[in-house]
N, C-alpha and C. Protein backbone atom coordinates (compact mmCIF):
# COMPACT_ATOMS: atom_id res chain seq x y z
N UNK A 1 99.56 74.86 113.69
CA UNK A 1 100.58 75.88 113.84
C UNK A 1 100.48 76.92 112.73
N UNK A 2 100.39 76.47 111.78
CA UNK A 2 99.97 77.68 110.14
C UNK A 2 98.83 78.31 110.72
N UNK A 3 97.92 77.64 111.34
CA UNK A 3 96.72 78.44 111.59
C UNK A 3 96.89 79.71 112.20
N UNK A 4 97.34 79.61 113.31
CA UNK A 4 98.26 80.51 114.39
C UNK A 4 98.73 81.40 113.73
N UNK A 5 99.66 81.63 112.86
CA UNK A 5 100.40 82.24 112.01
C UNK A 5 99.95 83.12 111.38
N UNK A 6 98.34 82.64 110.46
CA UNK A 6 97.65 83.02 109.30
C UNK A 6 96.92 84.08 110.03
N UNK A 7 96.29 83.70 111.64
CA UNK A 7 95.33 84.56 112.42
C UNK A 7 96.58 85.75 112.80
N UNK A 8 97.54 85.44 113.36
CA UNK A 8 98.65 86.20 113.31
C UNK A 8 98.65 87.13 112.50
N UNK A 9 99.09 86.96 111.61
CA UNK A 9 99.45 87.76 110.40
C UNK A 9 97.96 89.08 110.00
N UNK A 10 97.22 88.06 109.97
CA UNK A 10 96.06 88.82 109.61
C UNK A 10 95.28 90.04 110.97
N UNK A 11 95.88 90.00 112.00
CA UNK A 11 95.88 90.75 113.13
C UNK A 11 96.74 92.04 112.94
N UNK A 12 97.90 91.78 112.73
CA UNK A 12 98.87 92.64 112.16
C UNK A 12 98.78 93.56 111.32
N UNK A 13 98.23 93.13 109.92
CA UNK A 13 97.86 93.30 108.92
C UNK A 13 96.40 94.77 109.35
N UNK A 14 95.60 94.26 110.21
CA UNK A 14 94.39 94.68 110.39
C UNK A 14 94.93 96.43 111.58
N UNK A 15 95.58 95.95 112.26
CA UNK A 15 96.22 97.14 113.31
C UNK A 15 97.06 97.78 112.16
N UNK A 16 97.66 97.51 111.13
CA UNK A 16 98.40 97.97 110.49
C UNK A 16 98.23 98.76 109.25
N UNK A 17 97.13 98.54 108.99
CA UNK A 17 95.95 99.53 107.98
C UNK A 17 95.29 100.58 108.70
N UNK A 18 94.81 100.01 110.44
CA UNK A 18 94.29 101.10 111.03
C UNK A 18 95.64 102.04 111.81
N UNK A 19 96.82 102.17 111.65
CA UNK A 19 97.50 102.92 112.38
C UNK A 19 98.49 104.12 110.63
N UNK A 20 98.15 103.16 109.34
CA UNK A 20 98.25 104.28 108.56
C UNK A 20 97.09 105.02 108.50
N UNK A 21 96.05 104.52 108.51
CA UNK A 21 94.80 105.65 108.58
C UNK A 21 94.78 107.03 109.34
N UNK A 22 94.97 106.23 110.45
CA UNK A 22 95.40 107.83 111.55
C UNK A 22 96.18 108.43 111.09
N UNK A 23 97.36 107.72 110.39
CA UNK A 23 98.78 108.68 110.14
C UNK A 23 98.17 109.70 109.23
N UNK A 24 98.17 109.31 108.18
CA UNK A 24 97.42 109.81 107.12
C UNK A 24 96.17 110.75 107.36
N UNK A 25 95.43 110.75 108.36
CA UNK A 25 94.60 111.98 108.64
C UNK A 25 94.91 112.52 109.35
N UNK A 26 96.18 112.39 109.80
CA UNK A 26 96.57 113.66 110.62
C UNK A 26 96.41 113.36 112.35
N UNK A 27 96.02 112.16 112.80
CA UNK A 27 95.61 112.24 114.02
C UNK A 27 93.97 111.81 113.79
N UNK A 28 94.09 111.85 115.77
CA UNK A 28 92.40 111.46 115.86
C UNK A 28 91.84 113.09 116.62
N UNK A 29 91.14 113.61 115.94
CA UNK A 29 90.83 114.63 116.69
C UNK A 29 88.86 114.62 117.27
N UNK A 30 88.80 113.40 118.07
CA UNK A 30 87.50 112.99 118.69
C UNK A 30 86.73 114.13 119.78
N UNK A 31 87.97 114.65 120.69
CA UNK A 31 87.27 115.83 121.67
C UNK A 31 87.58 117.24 121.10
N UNK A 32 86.07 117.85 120.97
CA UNK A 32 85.57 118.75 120.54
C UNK A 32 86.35 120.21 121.19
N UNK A 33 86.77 121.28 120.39
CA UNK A 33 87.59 122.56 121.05
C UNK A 33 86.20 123.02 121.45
N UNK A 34 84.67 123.48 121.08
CA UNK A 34 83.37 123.90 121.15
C UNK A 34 82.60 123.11 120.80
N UNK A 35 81.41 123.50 121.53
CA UNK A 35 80.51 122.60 121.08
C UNK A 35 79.17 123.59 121.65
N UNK A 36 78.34 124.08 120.49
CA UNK A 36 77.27 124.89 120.63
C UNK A 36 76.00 124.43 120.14
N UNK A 37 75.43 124.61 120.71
CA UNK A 37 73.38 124.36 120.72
C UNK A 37 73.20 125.49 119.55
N UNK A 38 72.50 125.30 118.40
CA UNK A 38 72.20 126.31 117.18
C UNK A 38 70.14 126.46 117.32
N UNK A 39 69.91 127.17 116.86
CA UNK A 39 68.49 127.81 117.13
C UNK A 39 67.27 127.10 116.17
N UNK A 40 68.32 126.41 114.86
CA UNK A 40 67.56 126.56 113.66
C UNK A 40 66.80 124.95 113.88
N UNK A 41 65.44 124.80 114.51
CA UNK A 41 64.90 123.82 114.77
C UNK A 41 65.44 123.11 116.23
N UNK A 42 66.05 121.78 116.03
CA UNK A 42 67.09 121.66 116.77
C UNK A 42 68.65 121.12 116.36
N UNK A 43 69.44 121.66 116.88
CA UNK A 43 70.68 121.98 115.70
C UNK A 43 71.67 121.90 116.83
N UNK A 44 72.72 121.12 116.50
CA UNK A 44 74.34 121.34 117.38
C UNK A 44 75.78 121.72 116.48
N UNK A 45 76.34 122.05 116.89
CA UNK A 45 77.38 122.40 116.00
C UNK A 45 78.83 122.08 117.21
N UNK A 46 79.74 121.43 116.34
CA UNK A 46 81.11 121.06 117.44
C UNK A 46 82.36 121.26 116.22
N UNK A 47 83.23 122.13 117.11
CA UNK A 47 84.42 122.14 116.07
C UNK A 47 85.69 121.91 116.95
N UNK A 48 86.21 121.48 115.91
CA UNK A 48 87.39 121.11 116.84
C UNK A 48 88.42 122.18 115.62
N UNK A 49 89.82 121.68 115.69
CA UNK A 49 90.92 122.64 115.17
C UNK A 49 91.17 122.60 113.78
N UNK A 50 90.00 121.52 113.16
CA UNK A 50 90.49 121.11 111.59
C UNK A 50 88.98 121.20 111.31
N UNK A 51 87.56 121.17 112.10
CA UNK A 51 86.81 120.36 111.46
C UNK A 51 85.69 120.60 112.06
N UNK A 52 84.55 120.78 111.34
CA UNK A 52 82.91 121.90 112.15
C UNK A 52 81.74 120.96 111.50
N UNK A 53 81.60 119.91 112.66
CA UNK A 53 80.47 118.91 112.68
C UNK A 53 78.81 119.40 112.79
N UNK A 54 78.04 120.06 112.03
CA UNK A 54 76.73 120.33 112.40
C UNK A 54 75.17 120.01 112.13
N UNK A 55 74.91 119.38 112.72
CA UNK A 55 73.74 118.64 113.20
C UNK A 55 72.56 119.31 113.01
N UNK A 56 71.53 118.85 112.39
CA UNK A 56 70.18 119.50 112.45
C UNK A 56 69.10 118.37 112.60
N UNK A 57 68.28 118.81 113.49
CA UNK A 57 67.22 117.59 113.58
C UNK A 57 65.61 118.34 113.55
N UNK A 58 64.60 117.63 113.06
CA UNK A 58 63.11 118.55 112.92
C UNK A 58 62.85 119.19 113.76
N UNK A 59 62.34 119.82 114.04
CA UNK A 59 61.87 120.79 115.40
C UNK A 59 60.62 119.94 116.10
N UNK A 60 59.83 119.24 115.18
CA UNK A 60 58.98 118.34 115.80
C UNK A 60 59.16 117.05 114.76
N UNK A 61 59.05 116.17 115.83
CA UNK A 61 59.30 114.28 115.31
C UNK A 61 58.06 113.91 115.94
N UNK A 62 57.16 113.19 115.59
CA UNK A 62 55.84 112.58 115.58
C UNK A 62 56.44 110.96 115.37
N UNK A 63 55.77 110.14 116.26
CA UNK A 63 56.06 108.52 116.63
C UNK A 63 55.35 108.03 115.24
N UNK A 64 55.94 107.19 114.36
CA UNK A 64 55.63 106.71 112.92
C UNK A 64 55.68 107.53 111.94
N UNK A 65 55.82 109.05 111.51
CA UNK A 65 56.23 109.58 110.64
C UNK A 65 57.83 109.69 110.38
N UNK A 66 57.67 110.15 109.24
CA UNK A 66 59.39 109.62 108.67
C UNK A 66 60.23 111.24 108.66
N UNK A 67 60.92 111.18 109.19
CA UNK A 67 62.00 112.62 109.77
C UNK A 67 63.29 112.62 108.70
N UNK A 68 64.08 113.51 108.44
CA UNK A 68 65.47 113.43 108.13
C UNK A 68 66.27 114.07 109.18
N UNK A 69 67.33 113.78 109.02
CA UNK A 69 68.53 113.91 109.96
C UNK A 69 69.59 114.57 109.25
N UNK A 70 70.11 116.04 108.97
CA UNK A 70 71.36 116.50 108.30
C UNK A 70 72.24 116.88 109.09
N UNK A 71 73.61 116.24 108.38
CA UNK A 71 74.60 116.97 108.95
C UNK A 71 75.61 117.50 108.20
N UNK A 72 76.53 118.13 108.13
CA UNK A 72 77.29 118.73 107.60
C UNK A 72 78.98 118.44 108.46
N UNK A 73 79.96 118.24 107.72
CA UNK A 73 81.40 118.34 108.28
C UNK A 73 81.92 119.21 106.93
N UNK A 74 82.48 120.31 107.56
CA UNK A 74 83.39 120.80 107.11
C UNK A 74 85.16 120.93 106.95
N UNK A 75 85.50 120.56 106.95
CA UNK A 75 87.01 121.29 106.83
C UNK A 75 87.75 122.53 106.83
N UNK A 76 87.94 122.94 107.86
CA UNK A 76 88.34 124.37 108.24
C UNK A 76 90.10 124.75 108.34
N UNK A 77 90.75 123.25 108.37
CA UNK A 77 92.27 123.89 108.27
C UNK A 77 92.62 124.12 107.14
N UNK A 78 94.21 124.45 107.39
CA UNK A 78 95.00 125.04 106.62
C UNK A 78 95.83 123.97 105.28
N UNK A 79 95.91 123.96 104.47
CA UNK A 79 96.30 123.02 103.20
C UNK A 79 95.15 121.78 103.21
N UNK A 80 96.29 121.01 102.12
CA UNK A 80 95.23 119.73 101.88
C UNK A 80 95.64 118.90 102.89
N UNK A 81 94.09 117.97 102.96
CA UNK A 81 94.74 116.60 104.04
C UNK A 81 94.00 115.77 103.42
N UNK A 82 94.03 114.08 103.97
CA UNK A 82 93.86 113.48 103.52
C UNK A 82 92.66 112.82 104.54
N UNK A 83 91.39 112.89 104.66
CA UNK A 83 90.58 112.10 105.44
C UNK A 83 90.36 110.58 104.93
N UNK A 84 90.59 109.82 106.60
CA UNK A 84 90.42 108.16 106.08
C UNK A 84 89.18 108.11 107.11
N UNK A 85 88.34 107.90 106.06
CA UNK A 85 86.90 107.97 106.69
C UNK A 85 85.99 106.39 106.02
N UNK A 86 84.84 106.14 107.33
CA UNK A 86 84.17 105.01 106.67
C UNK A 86 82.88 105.30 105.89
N UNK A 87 82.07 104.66 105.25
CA UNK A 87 81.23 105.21 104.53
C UNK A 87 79.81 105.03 104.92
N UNK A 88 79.28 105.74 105.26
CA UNK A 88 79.22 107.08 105.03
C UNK A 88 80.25 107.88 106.07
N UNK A 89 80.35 109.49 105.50
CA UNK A 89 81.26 109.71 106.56
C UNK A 89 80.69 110.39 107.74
N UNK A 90 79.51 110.67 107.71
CA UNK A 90 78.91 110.91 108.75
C UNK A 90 77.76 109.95 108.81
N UNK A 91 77.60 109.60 110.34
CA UNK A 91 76.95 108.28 110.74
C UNK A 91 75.78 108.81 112.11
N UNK A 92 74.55 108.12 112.06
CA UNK A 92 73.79 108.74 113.21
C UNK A 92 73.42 107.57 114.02
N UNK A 93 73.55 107.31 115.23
CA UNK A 93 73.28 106.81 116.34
C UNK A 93 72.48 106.97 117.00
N UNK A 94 71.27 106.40 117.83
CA UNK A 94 69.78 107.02 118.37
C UNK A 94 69.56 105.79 119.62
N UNK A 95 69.53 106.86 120.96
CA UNK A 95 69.61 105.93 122.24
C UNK A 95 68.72 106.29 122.71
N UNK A 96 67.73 105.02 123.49
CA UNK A 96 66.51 105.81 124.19
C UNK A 96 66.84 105.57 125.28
N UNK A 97 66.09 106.18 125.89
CA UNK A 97 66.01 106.89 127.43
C UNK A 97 67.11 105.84 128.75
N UNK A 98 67.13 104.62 128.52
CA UNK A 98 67.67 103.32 128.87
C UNK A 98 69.02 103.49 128.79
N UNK A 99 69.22 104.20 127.70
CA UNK A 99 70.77 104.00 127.07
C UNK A 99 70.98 102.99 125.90
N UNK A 100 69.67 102.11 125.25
CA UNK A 100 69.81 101.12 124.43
C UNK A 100 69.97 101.71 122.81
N UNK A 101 70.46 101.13 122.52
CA UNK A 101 70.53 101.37 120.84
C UNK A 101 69.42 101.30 120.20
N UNK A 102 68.51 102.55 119.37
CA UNK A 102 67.32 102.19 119.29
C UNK A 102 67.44 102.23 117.33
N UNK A 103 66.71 101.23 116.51
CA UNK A 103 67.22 100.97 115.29
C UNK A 103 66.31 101.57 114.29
N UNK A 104 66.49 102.22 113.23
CA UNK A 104 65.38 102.74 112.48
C UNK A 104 64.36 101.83 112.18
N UNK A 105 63.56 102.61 112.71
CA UNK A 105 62.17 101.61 112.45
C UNK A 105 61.99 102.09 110.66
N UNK A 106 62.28 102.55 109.91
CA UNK A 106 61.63 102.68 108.44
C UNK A 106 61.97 101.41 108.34
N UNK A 107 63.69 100.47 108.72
CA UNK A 107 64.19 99.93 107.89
C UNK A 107 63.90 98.28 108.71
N UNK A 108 63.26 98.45 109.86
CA UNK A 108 62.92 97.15 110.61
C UNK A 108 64.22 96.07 111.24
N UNK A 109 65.32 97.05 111.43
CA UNK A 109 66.22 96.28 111.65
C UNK A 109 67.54 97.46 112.04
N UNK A 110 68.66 96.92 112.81
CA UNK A 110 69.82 97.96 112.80
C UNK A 110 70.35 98.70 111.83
N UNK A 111 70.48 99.89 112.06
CA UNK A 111 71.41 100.14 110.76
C UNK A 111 72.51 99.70 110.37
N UNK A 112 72.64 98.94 109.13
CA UNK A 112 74.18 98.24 108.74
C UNK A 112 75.10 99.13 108.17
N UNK A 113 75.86 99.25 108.60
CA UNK A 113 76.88 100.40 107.92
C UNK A 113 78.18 99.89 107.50
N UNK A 114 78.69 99.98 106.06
CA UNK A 114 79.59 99.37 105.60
C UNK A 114 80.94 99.44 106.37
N UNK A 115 81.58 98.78 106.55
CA UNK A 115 83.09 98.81 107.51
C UNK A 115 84.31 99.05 107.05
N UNK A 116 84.23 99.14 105.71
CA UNK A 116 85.28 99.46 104.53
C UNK A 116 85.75 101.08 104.57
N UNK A 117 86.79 101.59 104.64
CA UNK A 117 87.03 102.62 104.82
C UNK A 117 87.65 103.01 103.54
N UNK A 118 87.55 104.64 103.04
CA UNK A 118 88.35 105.14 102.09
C UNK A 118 89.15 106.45 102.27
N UNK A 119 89.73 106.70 101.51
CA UNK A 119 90.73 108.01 101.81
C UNK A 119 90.07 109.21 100.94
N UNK A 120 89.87 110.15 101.58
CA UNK A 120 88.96 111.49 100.79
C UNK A 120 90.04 112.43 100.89
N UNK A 121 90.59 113.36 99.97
CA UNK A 121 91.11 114.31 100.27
C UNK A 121 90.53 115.33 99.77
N UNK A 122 90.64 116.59 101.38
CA UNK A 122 90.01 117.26 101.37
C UNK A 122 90.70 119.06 101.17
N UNK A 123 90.40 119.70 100.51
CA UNK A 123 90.66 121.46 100.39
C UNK A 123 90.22 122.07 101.79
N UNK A 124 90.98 122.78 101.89
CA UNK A 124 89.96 123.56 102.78
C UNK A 124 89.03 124.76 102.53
N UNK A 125 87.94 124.69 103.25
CA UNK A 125 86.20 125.07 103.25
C UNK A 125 85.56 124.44 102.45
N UNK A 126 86.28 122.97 102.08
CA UNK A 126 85.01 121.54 101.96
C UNK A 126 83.96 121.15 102.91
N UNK A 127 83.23 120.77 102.06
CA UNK A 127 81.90 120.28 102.94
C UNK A 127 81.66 119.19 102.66
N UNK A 128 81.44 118.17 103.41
CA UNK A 128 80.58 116.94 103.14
C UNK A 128 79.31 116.50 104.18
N UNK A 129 78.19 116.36 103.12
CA UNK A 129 76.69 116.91 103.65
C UNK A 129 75.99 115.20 103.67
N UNK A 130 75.37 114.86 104.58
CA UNK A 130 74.35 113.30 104.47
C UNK A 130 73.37 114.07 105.19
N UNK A 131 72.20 113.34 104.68
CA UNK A 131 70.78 113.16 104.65
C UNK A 131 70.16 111.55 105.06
N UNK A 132 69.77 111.44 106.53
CA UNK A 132 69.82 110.17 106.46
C UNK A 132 68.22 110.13 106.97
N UNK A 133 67.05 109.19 106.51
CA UNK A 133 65.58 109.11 106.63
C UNK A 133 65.85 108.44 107.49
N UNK A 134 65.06 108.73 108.93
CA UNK A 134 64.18 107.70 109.66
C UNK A 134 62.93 107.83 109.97
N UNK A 135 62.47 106.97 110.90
CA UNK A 135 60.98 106.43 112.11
C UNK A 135 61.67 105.97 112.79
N UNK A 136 60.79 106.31 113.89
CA UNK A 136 60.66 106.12 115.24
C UNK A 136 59.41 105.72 115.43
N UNK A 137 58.55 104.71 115.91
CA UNK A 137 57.40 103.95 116.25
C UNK A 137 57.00 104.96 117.53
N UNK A 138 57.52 104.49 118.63
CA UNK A 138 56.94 104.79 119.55
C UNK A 138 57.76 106.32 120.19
N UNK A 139 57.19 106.76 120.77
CA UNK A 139 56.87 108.32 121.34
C UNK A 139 58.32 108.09 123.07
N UNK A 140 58.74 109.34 123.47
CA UNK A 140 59.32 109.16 124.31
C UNK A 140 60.87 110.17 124.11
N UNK A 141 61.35 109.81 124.77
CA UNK A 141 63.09 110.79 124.76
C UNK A 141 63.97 109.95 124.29
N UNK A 142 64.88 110.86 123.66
CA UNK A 142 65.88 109.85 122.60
C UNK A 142 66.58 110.43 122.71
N UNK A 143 68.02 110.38 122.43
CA UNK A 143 69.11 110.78 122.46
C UNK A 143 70.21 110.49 121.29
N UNK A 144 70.38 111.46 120.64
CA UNK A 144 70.85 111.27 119.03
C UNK A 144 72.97 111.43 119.17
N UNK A 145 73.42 110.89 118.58
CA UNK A 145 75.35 110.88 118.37
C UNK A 145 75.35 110.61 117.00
N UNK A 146 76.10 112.04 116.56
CA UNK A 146 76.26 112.09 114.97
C UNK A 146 77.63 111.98 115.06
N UNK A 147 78.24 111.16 114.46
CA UNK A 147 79.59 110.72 114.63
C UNK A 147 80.62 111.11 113.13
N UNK A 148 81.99 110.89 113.02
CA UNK A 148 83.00 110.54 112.27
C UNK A 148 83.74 110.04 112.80
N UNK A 149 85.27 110.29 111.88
CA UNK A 149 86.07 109.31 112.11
C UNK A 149 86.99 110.18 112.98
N UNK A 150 86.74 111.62 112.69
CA UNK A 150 87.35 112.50 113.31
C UNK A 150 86.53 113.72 114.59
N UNK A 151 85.48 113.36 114.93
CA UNK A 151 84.73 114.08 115.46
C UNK A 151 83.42 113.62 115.93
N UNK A 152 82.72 114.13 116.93
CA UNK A 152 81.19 113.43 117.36
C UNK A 152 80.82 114.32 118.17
N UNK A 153 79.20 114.72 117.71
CA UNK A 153 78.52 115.12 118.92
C UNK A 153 78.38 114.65 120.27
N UNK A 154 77.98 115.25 121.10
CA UNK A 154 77.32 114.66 122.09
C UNK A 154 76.10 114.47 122.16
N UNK A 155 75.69 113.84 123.34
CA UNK A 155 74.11 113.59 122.94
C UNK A 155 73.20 114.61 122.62
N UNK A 156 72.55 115.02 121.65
CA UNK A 156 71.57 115.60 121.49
C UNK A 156 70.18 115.06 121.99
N UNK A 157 69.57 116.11 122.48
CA UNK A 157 67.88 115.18 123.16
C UNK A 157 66.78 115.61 121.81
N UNK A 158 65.83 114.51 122.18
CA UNK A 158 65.05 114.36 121.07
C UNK A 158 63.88 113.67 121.31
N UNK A 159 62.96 114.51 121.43
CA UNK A 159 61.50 113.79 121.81
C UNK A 159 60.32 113.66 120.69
N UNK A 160 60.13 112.61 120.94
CA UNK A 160 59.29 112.22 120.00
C UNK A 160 57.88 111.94 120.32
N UNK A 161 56.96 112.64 119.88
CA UNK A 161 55.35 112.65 120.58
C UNK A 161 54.59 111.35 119.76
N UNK A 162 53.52 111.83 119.97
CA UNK A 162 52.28 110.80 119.64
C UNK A 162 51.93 111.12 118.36
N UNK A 163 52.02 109.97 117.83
CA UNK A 163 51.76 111.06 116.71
C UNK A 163 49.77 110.66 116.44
């Protein structure tokens, strides 16, 4: 019966950290007000009413060479807020053609991404910029989701040749 209780409690506890988070950032603002294709290589950009997610990927990716992935979130409203974001705060996701989760090959395994969340507060026309290295082994169409806690691309396409 304590057991019950303890799982209890700790359920509570867990919904109850994630529903000040939201409070505290203001909301979930996940669907995009725009969302535009940019020129510079291959590049997306999505903003919603607080917040301008933009994506850049190589213009050419070769199967076993090592690529970077940048993105940028800005902060575009009005006063300070408080982002409850996980770490990193921008995160990249890579689906092949299947729809399967495909895992950086530099690192031979999924990407592990810490689950611990923190509170950033942000000015507005802040930026927060990641740089994240991968490989890709084999050649084919991919489909990239650069995510937050407050925002996400859609799929970006992404082909990767022979190298």
């Amino acid at each position: 019966m304590k057991r019950r209780f303890a799982v209890v409690g700790v359920v509570l506890v867990v919904v109850g950290l994630a529903l000040v988070g939201v409070v505290l950032a203001g909301g979930n603002e996940k669907s995009p007000d725009h969302t535009q294709s940019l020129d510079a290589g291959s590049a997306e950009e999505v903003r919603t009413s607080d917040f301008i997610l933009s994506v850049e990927v190589p213009e050419e990716i070769k199967a076993g060479e090592i690529f970077t992935l940048k993105a940028t979130l800005k902060y575009i409203g009005e006063g300070e807020m408080r982002l409850h974001s996980q770490v990193p705060v921008i995160r990249f996701f890579m689906f092949d053609g299947d729809g399967e989760y495909v895992a950086n090959d530099l690192f031979y395994h999924p990407r592990l991404y810490r689950s611990i969340a923190e509170i950033i507060p942000l000015e507005p026309g802040q930026e927060m910029k990641v740089d994240d290295t991968w490989r890709i082994d084999y050649p084919g169409e991919y489909e990239l989701i650069a995510t937050t806690s407050r925002i996400a691309t859609g799929p970006i396409e992404i082909t990767v040749t022979d190298g």
